[in-house]
N, C-alpha and C. Protein backbone atom coordinates (compact mmCIF):
# COMPACT_ATOMS: atom_id res chain seq x y z
N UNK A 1 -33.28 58.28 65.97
CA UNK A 1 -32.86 59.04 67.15
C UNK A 1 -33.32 60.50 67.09
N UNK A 2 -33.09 61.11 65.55
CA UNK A 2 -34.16 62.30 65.84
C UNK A 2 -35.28 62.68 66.33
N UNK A 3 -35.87 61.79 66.44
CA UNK A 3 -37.36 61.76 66.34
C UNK A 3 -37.44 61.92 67.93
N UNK A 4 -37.02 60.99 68.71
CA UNK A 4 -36.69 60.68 69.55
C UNK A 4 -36.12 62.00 70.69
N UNK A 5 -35.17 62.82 70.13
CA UNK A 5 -34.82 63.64 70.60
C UNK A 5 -35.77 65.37 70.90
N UNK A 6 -36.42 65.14 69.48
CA UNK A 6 -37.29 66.23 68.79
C UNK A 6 -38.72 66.50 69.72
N UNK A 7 -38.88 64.90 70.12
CA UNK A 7 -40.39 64.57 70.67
C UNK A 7 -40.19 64.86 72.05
N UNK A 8 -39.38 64.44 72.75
CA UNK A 8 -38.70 65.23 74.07
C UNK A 8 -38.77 66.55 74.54
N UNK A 9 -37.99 67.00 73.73
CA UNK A 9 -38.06 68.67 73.59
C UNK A 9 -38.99 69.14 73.38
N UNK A 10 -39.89 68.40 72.29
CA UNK A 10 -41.43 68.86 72.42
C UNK A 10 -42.60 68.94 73.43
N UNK A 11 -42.60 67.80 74.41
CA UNK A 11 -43.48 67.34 74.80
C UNK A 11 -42.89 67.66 76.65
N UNK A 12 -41.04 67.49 76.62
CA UNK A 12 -41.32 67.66 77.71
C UNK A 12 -40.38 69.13 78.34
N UNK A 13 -39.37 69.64 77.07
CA UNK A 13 -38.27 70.57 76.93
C UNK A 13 -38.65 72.01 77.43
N UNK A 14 -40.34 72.01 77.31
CA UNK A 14 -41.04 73.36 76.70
C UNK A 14 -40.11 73.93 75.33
N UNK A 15 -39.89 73.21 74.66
CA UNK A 15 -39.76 74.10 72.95
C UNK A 15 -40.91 73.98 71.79
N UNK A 16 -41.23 74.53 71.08
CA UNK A 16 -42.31 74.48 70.46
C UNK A 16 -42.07 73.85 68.97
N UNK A 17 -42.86 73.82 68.39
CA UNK A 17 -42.40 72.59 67.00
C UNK A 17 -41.34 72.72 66.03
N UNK A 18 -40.85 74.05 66.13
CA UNK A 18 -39.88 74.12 65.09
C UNK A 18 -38.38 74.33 66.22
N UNK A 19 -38.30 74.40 66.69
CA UNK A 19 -37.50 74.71 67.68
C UNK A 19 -36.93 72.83 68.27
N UNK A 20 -37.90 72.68 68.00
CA UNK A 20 -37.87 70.76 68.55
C UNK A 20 -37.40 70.00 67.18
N UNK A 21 -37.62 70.64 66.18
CA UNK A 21 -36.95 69.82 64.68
C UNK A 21 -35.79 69.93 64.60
N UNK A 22 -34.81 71.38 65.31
CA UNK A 22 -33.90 71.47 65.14
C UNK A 22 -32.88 71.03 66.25
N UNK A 23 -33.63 70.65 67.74
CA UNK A 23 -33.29 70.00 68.59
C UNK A 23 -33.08 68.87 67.97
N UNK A 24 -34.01 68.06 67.11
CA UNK A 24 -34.02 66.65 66.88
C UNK A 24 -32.47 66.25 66.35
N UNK A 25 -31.75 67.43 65.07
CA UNK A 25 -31.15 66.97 64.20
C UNK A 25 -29.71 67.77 64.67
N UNK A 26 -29.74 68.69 66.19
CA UNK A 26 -28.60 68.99 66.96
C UNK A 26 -27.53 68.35 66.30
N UNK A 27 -27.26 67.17 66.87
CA UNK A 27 -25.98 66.87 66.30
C UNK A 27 -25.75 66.23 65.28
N UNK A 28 -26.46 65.83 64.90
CA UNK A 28 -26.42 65.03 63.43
C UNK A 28 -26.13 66.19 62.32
N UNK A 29 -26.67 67.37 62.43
CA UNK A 29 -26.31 67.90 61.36
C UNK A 29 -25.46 69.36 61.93
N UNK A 30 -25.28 69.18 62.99
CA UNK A 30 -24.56 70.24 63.28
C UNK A 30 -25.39 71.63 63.88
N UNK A 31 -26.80 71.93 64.24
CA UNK A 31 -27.64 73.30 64.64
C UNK A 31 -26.99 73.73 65.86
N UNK A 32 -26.39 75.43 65.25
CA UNK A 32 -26.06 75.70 66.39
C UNK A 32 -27.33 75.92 67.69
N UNK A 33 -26.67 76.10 68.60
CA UNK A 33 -28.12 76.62 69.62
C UNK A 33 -28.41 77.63 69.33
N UNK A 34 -27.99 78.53 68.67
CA UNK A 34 -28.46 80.14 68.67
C UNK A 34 -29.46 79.46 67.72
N UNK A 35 -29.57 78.70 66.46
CA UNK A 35 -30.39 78.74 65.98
C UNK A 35 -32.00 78.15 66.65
N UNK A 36 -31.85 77.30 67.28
CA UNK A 36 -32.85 76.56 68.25
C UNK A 36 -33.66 77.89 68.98
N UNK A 37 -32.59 78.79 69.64
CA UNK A 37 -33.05 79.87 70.42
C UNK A 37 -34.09 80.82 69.52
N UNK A 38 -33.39 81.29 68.28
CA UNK A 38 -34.16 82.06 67.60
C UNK A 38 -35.48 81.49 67.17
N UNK A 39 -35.33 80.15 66.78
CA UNK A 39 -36.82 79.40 66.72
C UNK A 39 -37.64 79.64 67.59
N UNK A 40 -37.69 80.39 68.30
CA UNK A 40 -38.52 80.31 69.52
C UNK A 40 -39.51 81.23 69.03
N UNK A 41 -39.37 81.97 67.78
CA UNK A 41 -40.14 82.67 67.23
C UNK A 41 -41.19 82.01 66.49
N UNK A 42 -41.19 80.82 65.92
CA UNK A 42 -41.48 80.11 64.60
C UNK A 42 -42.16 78.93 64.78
N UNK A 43 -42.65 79.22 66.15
CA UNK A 43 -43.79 78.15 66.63
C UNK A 43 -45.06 78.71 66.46
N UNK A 44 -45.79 77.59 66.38
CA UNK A 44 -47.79 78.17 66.43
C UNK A 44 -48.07 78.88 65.14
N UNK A 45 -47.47 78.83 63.88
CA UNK A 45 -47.94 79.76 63.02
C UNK A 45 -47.52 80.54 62.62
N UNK A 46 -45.99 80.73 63.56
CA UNK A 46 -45.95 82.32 63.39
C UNK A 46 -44.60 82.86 62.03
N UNK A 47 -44.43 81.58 61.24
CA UNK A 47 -43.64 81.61 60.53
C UNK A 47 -44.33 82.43 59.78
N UNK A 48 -43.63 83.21 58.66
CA UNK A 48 -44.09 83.98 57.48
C UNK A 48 -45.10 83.12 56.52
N UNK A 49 -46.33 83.28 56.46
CA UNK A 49 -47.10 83.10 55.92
C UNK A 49 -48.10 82.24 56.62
N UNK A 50 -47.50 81.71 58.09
CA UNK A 50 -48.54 80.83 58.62
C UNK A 50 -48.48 79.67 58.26
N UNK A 51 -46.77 78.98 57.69
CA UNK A 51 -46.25 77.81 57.78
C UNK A 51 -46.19 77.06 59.45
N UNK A 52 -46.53 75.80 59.31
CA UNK A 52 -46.17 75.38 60.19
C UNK A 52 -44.67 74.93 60.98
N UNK A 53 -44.78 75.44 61.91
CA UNK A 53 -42.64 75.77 61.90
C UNK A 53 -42.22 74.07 62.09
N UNK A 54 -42.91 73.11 61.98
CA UNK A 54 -41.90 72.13 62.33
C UNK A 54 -41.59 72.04 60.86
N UNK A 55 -42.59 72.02 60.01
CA UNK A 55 -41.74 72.15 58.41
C UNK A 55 -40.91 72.91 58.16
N UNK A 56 -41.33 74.35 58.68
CA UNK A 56 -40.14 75.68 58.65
C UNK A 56 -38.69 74.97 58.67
N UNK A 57 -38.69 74.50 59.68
CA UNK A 57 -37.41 74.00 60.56
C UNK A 57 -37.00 72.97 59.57
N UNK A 58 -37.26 71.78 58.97
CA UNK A 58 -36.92 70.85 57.90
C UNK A 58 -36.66 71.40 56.82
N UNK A 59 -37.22 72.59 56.10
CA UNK A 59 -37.09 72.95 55.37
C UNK A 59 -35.42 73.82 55.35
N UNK A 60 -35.62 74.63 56.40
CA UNK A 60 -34.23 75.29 56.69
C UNK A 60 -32.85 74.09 56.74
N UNK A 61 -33.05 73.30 57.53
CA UNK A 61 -32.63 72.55 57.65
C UNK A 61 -31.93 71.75 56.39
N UNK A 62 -32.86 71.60 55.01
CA UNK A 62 -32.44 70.64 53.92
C UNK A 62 -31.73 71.70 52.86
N UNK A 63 -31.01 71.09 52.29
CA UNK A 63 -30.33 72.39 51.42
C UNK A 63 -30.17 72.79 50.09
N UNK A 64 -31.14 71.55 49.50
CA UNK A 64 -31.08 71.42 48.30
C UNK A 64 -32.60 72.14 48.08
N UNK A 65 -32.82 73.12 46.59
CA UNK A 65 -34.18 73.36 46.84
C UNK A 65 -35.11 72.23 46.06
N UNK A 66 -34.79 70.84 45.61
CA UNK A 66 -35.52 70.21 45.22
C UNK A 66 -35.90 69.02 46.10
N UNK A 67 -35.21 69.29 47.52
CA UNK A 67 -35.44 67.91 48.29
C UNK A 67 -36.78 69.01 49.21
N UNK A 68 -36.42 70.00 49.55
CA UNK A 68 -37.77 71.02 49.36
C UNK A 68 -38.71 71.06 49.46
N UNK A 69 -38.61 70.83 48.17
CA UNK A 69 -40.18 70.78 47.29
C UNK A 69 -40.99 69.57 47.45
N UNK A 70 -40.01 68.17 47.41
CA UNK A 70 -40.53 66.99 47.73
C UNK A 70 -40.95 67.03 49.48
N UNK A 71 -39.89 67.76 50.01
CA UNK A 71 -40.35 67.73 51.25
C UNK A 71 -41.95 68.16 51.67
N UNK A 72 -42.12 69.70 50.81
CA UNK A 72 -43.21 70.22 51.40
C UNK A 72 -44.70 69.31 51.00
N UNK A 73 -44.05 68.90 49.48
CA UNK A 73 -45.09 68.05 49.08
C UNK A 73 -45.89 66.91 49.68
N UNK A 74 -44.49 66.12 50.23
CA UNK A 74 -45.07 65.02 51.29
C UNK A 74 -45.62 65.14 52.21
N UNK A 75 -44.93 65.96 52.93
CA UNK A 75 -45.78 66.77 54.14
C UNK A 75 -47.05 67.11 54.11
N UNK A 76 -47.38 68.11 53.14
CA UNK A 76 -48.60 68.57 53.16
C UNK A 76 -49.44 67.49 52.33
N UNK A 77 -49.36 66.55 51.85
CA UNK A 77 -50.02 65.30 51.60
C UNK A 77 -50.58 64.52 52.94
N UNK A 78 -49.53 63.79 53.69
CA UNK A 78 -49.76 63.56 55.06
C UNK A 78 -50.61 64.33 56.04
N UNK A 79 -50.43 65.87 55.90
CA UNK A 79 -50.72 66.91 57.33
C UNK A 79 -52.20 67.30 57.12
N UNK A 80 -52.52 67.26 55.24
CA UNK A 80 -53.19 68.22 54.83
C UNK A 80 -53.05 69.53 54.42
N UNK A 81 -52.33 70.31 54.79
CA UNK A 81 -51.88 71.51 54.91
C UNK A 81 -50.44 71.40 54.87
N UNK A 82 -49.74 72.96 54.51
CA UNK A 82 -48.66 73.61 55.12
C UNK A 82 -48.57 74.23 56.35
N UNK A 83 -50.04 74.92 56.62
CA UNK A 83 -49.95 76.01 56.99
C UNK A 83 -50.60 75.12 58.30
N UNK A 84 -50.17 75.94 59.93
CA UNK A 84 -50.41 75.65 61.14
C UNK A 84 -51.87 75.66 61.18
N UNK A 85 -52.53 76.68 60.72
CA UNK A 85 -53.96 77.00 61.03
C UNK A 85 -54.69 76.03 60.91
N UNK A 86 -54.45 75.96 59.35
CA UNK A 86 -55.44 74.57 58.63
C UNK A 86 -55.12 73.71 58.71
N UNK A 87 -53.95 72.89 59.50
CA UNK A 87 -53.53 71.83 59.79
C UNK A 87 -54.48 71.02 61.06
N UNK A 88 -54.34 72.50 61.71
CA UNK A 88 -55.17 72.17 63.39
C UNK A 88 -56.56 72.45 63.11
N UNK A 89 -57.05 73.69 62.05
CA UNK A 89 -58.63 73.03 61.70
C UNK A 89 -59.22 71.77 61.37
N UNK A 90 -58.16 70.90 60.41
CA UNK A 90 -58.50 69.95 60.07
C UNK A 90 -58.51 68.67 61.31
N UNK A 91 -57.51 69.02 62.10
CA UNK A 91 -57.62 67.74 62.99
C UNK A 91 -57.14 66.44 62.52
N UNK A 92 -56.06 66.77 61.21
CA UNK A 92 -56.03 65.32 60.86
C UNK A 92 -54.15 64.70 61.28
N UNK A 93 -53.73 65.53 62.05
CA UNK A 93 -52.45 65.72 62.71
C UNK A 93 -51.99 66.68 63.95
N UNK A 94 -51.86 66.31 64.98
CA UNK A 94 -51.60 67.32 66.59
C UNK A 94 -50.16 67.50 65.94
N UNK A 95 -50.09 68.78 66.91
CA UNK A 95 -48.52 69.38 66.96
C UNK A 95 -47.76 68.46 67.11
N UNK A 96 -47.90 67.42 67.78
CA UNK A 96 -46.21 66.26 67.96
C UNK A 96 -46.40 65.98 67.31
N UNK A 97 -47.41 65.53 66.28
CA UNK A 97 -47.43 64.16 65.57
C UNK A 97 -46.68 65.35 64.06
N UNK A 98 -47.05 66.47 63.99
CA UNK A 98 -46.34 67.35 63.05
C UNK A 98 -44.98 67.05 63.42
N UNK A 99 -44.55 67.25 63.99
CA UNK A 99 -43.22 67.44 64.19
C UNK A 99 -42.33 66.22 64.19
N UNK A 100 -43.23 64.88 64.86
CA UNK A 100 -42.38 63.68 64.17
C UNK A 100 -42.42 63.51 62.66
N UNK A 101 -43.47 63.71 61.90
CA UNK A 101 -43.67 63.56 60.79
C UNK A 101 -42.83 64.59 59.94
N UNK A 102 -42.59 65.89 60.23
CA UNK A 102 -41.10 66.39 59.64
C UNK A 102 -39.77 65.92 59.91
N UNK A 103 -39.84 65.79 61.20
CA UNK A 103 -38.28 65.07 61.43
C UNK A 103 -38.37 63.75 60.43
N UNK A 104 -39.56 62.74 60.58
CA UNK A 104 -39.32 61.47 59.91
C UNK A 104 -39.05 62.06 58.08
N UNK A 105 -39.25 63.05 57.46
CA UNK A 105 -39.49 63.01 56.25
C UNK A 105 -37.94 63.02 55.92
N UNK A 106 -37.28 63.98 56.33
CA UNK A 106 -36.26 64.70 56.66
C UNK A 106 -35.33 63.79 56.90
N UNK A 107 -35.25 62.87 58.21
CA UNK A 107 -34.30 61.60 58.29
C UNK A 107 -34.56 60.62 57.44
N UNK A 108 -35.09 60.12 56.56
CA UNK A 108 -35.73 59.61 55.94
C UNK A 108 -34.92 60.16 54.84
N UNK A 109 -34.74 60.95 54.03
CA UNK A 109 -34.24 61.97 53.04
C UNK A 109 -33.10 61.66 53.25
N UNK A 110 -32.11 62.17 54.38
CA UNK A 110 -30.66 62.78 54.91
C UNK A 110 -30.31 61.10 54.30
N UNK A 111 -30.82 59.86 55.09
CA UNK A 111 -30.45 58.57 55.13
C UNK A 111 -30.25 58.01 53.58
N UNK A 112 -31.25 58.35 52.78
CA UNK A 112 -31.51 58.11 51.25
C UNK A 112 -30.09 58.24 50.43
N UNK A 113 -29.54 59.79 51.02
CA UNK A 113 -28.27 59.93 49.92
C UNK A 113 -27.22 59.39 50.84
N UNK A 114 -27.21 58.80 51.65
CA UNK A 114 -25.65 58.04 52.05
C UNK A 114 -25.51 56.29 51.27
């Protein structure tokens, strides 16, 4: 259902990828909207260092720093990259398909420890 929710907001909400990860996991994990709102910063790159914000957003999102690390790892295995730039140089993942692919890592994770 995240995914589901995330890809919506993405594609048809106007929110941009990190902003749509945290749409995805609204109620499941509790995001307030202020936080969704402030994401509005943390699309296209514009995270600190030129992370791609739908990871930004998973990452914020997870709370342990070793689910993290696996997170970023998988991710950037899949994406190619962390980073927005070289993600979209490479061409080997579009912005939605980023952003399902964080939500999926992420629900995927959350589901593991119940």
């Amino acid at each position: 259902m995240p995914n589901e929710k995330a890809l919506l907001a993405y594609r048809k909400g106007g929110q941009n990828c990190a902003q749509s990860v945290f749409t995805g996991f609204q109620k499941l994990l509790n995001v307030p909207q202020t936080t969704i709102e402030e994401a509005r910063k943390q699309g296209g790159g514009k995270v600190e260092g030129g992370r791609c914000g739908a990871l930004h957003a998973t990452l914020v999102l997870s709370k342990q720093a070793e689910t993290r690390k696996e997170l970023q790892s998988r991710f950037e295995e899949l994406a190619g990259s962390q980073l927005c730039r070289e993600i979209r140089m490479k061409k080997q993942l579009s912005c939605d398909q980023c952003v399902d692919l964080a939500v999926t890592l992420l629900n995927q994770h959350e589901h593991s420890k119940i």
